[in-house]
Protein backbone atom coordinates (compact mmCIF):
# COMPACT_ATOMS: atom_id res chain seq x y z
CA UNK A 1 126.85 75.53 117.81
CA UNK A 2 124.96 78.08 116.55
CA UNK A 3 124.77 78.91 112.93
CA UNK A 4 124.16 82.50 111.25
CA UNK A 5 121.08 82.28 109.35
CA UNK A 6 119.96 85.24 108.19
CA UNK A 7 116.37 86.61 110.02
CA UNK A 8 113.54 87.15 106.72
CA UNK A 9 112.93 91.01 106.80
CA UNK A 10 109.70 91.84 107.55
CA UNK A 11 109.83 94.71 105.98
CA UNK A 12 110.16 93.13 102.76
CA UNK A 13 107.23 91.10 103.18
CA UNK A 14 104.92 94.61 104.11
CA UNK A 15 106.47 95.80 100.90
CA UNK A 16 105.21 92.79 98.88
CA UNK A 17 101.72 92.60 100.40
CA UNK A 18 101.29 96.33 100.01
CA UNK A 19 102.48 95.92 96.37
CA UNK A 20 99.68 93.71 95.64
CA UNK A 21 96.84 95.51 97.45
CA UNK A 22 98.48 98.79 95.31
CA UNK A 23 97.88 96.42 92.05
CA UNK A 24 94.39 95.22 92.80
CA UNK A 25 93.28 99.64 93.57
CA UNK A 26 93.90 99.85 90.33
CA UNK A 27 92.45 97.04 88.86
CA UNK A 28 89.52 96.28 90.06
CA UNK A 29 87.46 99.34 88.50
CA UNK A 30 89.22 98.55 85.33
CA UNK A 31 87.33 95.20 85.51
CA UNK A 32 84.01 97.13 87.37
CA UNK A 33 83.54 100.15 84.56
CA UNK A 34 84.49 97.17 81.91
CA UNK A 35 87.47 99.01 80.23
CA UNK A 36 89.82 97.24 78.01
CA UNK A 37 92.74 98.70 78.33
CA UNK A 38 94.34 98.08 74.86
CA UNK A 39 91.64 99.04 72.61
CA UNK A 40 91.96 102.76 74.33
CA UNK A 41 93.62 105.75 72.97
CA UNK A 42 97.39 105.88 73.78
CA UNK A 43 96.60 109.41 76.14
CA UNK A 44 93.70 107.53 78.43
CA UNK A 45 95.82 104.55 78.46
CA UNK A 46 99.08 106.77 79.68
CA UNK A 47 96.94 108.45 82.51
CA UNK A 48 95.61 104.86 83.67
CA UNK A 49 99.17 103.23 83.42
CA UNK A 50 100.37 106.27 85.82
CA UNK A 51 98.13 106.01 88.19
CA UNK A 52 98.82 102.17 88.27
CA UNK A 53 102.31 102.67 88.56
CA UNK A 54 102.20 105.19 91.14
CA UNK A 55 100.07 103.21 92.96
CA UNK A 56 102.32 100.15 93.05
CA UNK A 57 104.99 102.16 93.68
CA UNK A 58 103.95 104.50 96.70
CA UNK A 59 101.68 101.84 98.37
CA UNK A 60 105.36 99.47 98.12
CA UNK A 61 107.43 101.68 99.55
CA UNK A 62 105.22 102.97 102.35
CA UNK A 63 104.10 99.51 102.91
CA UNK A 64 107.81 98.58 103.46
CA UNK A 65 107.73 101.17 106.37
CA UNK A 66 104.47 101.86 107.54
CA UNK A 67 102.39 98.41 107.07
CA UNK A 68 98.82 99.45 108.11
CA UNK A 69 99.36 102.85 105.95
CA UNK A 70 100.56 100.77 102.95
CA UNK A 71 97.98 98.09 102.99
CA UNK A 72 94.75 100.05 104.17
CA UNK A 73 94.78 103.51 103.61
CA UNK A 74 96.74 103.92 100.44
CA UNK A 75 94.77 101.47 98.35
CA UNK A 76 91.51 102.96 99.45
CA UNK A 77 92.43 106.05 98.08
CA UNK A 78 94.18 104.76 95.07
CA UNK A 79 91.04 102.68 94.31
CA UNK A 80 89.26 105.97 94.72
CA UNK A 81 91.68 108.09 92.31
CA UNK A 82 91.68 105.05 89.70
CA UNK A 83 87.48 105.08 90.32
CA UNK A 84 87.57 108.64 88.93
CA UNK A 85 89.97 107.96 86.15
CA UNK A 86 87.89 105.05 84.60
CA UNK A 87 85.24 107.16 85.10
CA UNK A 88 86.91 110.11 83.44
CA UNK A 89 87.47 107.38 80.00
CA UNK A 90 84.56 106.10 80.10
CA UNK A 91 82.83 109.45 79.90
CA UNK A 92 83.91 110.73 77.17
CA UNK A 93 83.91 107.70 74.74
């Protein structure tokens, strides 16, 4: 007998992992420039909160597809657009 179990999808998984490396672009130069996120005004903390959700979002979905695109390229470059935001904050305080 065989039974029906249904396979994991993979592409679920990709999704997942690429959600996290998405999440730790963004965070890391948080914690390397030393911003803390609530004591900023609400306009820097709206620009850092959408590139943080844009990077967890894009990096999911084209994780879910494309794996190596999702987990290696995309973060680099959101870690490199979230680089220049905290940069942008921390410049003019």
């Amino acid at each position: 007998m065989s039974t029906n179990q249904p396979q994991p999808d993979r592409s679920s998984t990709w999704g997942k992992l690429s959600l996290a490396a998405g999440a730790m672009a963004c965070v890391l130069p948080l914690l390397l420039f030393g911003i803390k996120l609530p004591t900023l005004p609400a306009f820097e903390q709206g620009v850092l909160t959408a590139v943080f959700v844009a990077s967890l979002a894009i990096c999911s979905i084209v994780g879910s597809r494309r794996p190596l695109l999702g987990m290696l390229v995309l973060p680099v470059c959101f870690f490199g657009l979230a680089c220049l935001a905290c940069w942008w904050v921390v410049r003019w305080r």
